[in-house]
C-alpha atoms as a PDB file:
ATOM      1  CA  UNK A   1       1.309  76.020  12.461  1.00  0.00           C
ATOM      2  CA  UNK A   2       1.720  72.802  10.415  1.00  0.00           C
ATOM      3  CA  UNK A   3       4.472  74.009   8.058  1.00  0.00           C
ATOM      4  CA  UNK A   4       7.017  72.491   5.287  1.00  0.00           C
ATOM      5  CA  UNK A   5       9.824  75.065   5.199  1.00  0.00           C
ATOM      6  CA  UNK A   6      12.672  72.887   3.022  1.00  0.00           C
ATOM      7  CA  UNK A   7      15.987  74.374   2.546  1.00  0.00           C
ATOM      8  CA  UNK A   8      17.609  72.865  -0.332  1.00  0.00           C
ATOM      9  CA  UNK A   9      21.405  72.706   0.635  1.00  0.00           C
ATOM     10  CA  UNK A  10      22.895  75.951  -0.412  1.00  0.00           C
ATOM     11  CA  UNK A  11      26.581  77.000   1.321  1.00  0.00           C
ATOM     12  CA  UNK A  12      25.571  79.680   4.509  1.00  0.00           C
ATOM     13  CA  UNK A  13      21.888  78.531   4.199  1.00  0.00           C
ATOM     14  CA  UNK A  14      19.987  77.943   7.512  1.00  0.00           C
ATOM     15  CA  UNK A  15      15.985  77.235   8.264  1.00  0.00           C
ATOM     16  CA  UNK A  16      13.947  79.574   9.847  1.00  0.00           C
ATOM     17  CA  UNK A  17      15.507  83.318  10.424  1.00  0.00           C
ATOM     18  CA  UNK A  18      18.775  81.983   9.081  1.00  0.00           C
ATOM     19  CA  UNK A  19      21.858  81.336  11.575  1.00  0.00           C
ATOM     20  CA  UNK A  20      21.342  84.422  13.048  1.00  0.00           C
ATOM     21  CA  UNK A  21      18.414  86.689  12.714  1.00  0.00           C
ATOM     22  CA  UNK A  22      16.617  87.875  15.261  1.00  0.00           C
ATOM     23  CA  UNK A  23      13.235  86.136  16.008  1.00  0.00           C
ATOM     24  CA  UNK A  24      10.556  88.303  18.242  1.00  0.00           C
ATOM     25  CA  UNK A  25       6.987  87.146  18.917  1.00  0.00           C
ATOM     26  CA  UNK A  26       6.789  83.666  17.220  1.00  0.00           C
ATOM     27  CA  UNK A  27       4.736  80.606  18.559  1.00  0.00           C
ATOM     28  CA  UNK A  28       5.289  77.500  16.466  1.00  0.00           C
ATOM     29  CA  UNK A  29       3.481  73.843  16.086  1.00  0.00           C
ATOM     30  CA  UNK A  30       3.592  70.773  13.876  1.00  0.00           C
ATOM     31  CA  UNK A  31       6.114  72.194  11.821  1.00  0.00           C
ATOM     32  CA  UNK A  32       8.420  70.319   9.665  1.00  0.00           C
ATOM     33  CA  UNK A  33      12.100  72.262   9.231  1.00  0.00           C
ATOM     34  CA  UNK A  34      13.745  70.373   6.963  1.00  0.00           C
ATOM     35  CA  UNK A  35      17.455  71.752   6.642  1.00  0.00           C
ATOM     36  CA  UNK A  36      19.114  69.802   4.280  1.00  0.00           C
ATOM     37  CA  UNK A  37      22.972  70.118   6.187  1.00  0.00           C
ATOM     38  CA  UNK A  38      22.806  69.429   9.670  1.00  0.00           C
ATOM     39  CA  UNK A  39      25.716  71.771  10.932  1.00  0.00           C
ATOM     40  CA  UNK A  40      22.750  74.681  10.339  1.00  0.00           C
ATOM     41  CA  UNK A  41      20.323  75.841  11.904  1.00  0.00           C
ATOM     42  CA  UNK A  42      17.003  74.948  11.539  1.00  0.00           C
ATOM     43  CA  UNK A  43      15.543  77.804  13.351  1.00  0.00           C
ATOM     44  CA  UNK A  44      17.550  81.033  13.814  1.00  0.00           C
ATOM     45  CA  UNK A  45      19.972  80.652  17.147  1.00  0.00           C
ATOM     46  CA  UNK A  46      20.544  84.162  17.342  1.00  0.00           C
ATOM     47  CA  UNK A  47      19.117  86.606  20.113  1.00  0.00           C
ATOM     48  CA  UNK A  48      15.490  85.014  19.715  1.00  0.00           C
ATOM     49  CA  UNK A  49      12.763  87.792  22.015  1.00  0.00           C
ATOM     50  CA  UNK A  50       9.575  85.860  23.644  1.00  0.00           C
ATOM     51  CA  UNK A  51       9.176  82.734  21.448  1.00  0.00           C
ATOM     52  CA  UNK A  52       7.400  79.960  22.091  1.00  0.00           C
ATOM     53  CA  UNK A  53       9.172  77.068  19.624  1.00  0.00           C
ATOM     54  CA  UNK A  54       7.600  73.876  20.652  1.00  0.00           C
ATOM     55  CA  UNK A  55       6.203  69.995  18.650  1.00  0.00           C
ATOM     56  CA  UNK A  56       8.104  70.637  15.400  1.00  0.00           C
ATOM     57  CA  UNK A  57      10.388  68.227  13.674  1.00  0.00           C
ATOM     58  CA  UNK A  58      13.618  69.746  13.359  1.00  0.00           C
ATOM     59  CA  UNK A  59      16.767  68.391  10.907  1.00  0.00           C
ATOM     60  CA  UNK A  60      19.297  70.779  12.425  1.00  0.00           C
ATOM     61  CA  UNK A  61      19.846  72.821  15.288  1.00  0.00           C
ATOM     62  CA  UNK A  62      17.526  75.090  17.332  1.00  0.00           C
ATOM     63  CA  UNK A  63      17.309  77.601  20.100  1.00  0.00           C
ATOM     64  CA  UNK A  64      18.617  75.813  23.157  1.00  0.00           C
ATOM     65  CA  UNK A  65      15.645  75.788  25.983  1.00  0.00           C
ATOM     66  CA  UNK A  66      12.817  75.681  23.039  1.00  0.00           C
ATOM     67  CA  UNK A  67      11.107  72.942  21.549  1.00  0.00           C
ATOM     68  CA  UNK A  68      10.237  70.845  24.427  1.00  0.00           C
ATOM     69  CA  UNK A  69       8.787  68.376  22.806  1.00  0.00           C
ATOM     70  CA  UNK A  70      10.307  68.795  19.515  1.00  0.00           C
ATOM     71  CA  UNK A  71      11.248  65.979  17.489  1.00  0.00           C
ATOM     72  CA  UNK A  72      15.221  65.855  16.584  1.00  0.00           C
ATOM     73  CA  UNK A  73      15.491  63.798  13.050  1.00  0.00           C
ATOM     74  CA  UNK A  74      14.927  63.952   8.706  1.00  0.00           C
ATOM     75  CA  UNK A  75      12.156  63.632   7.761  1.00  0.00           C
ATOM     76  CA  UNK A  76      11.003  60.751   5.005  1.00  0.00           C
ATOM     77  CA  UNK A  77       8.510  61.325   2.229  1.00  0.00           C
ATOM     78  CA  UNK A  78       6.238  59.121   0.875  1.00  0.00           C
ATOM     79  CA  UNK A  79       7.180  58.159  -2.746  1.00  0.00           C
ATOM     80  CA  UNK A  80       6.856  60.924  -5.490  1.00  0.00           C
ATOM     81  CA  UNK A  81       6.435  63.387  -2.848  1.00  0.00           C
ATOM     82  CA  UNK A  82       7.147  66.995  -4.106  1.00  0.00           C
ATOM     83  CA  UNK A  83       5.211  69.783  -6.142  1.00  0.00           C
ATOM     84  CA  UNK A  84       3.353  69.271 -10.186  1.00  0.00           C
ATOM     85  CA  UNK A  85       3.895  72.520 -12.117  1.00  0.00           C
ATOM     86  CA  UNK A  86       1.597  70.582 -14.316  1.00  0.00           C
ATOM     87  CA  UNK A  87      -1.319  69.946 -12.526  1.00  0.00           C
ATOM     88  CA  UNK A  88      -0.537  72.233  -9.601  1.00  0.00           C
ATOM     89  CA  UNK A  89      -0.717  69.565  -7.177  1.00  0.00           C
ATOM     90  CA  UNK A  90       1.474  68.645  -4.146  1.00  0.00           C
ATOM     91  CA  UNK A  91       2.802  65.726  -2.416  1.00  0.00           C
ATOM     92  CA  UNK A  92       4.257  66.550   0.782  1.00  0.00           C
ATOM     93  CA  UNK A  93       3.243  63.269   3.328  1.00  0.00           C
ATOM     94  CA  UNK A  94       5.473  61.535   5.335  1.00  0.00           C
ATOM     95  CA  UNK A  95       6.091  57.747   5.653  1.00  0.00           C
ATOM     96  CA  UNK A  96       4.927  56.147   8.471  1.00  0.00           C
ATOM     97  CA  UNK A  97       8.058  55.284   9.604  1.00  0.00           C
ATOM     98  CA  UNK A  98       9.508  59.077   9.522  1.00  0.00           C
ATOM     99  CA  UNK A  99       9.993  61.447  12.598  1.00  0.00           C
ATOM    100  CA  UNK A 100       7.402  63.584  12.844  1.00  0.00           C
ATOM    101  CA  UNK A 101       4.454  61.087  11.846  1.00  0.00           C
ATOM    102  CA  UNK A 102       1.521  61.456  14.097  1.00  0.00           C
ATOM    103  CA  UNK A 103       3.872  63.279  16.586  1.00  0.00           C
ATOM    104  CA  UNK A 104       2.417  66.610  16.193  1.00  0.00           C
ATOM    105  CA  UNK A 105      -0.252  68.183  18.555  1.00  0.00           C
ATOM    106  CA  UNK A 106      -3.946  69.178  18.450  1.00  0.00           C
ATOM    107  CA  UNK A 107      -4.456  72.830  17.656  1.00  0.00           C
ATOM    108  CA  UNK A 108      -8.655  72.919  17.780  1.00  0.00           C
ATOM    109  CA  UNK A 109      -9.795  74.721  14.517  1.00  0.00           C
ATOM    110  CA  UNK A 110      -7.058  74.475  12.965  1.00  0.00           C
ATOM    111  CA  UNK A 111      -5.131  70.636  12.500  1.00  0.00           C
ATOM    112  CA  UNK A 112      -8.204  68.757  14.224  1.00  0.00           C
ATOM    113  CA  UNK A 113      -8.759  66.613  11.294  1.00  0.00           C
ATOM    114  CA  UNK A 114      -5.882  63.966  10.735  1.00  0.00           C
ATOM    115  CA  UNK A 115      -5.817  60.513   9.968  1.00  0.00           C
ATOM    116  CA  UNK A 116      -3.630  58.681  12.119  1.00  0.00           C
ATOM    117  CA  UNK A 117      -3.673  59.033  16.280  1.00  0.00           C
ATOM    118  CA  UNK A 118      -2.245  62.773  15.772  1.00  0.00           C
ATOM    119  CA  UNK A 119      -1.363  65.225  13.360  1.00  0.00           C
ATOM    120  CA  UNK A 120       1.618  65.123  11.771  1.00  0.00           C
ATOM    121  CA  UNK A 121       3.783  67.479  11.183  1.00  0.00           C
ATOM    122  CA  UNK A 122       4.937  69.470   8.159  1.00  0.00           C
ATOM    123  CA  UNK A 123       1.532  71.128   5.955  1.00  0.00           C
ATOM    124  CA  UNK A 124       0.541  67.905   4.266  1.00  0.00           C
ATOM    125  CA  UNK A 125      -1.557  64.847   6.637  1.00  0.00           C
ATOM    126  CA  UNK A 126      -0.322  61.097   5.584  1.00  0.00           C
ATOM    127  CA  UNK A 127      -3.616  59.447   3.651  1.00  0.00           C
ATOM    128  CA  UNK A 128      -5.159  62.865   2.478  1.00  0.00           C
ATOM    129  CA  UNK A 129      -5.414  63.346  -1.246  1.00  0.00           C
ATOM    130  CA  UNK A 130      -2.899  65.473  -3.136  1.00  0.00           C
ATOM    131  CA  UNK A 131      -2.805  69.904  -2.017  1.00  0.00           C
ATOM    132  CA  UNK A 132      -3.965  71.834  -4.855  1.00  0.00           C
ATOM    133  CA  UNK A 133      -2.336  75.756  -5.037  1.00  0.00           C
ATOM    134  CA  UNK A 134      -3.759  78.193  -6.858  1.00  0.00           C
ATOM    135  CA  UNK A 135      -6.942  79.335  -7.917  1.00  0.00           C
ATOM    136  CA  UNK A 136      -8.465  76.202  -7.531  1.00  0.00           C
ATOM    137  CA  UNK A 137      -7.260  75.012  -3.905  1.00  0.00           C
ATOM    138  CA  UNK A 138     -10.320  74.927  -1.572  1.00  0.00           C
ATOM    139  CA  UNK A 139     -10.115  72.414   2.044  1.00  0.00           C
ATOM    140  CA  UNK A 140     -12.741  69.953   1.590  1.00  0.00           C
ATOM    141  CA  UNK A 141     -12.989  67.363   4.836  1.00  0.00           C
ATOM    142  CA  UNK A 142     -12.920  63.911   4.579  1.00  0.00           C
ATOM    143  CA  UNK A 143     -16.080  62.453   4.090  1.00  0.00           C
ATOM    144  CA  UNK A 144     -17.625  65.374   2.633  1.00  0.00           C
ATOM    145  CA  UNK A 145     -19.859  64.833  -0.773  1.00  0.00           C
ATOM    146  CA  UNK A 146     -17.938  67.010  -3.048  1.00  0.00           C
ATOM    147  CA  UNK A 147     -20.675  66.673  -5.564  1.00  0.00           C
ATOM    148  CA  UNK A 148     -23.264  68.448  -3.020  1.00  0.00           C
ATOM    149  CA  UNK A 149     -19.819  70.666  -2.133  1.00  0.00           C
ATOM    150  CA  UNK A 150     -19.474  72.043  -5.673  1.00  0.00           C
ATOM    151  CA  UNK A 151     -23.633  72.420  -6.529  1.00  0.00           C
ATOM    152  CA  UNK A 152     -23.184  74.688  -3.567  1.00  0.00           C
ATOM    153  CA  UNK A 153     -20.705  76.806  -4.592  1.00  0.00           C
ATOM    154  CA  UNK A 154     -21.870  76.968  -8.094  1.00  0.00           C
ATOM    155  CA  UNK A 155     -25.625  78.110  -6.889  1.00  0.00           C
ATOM    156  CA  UNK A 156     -24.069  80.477  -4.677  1.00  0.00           C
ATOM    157  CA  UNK A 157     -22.091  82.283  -7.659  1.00  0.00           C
ATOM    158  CA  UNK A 158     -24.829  82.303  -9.736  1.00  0.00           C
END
C-alpha cells in the first residue's frame, strides 16, 4: 500500500515482477509504478495467481482485468523531488496537476491522514514535510506538538 517503485529506464527493465514473473497472493493500493518506457510493464503480465491489483497509478502496462480503478498516466513531481544522501531526507510529492493526486483510496489505519480530498498515491502525501530514512525516521501526524512528542520519547528512554 502507498508505494513509489521507480524504474529508471534500463533496456529489458519492467515494474513490478518484471515482464514476466509470476505474481501469487498480492493485493495492491495507492501505489505509484512509475516505469520510465512505456512499452513495459509496470506490473508483471505473466501468469499472475489470485491478485487483487486495484487504485494505483500505472506508467506502463498491467495485467489485463486488474486495476479497476487504476489510473493510466506519468506521474509529475513537485520541484526538487527525489532523495538527500546528505540529510537523508526525501521528496517524493506529486503536483497537483499529476495523475494520481488525491486519486488514491482510504485504507483505515493505514493512509487515513492526507491532505487533499484523498490520498494520493505513491509513499509520499502532497503538503507533508520532507520523509526522513534511517535511524531517525519516526511518523509524527499533523498537528501533533513535536516538542511534547520528543520530551516523551526522551523520558521514556531514560
Amino acid at each position: 500500500f502507498n508505494n513509489t517503485i521507480f524504474q529508471a529506464g534500463k533496456q529489458g527493465a519492467s515494474g513490478l515482477g518484471g515482464s514476466s514473473r509470476i505474481i501469487k497472493h498480492c493485493v495492491t493500493r495507492n501505489n505509484l509504478f512509475h516505469v520510465r518506457r512505456s512499452d513495459s510493464h509496470s506490473i508483471s503480465t505473466g501468469k499472475n495467481v489470485d491478485n487483487d491489483f486495484d487504485y494505483d497509478l500505472l506508467s506502463a502496462r498491467y495485467p489485463e482485468g486488474q486495476e479497476e480503478h487504476g489510473i493510466s498516466g506519468q506521474p509529475m513531481y513537485e520541484a526538487g523531488a527525489g532523495f538527500n544522501p546528505e540529510t537523508k531526507q526525501g521528496r517524493f510529492q506529486l503536483t497537483p496537476t499529476s495523475p494520481g493526486y488525491d486519486q488514491g483510496v482510504l485504507i483505515p489505519n493505514f493512509c487515513d491522514v492526507f491532505t487533499g480530498t484523498a490520498p494520493d498515491t505513491g509513499v509520499h502525501e502532497a503538503g507533508t514535510a520532507p520523509m526522513t530514512f534511517g535511524v531517525k525516521a519516526r511518523f509524527v501526524p499533523p498537528g501533533s506538538d513535536l516538542p511534547s512528542l520528543l520530551r516523551r520519547d526522551l523520558a521514556v528512554i531514560e
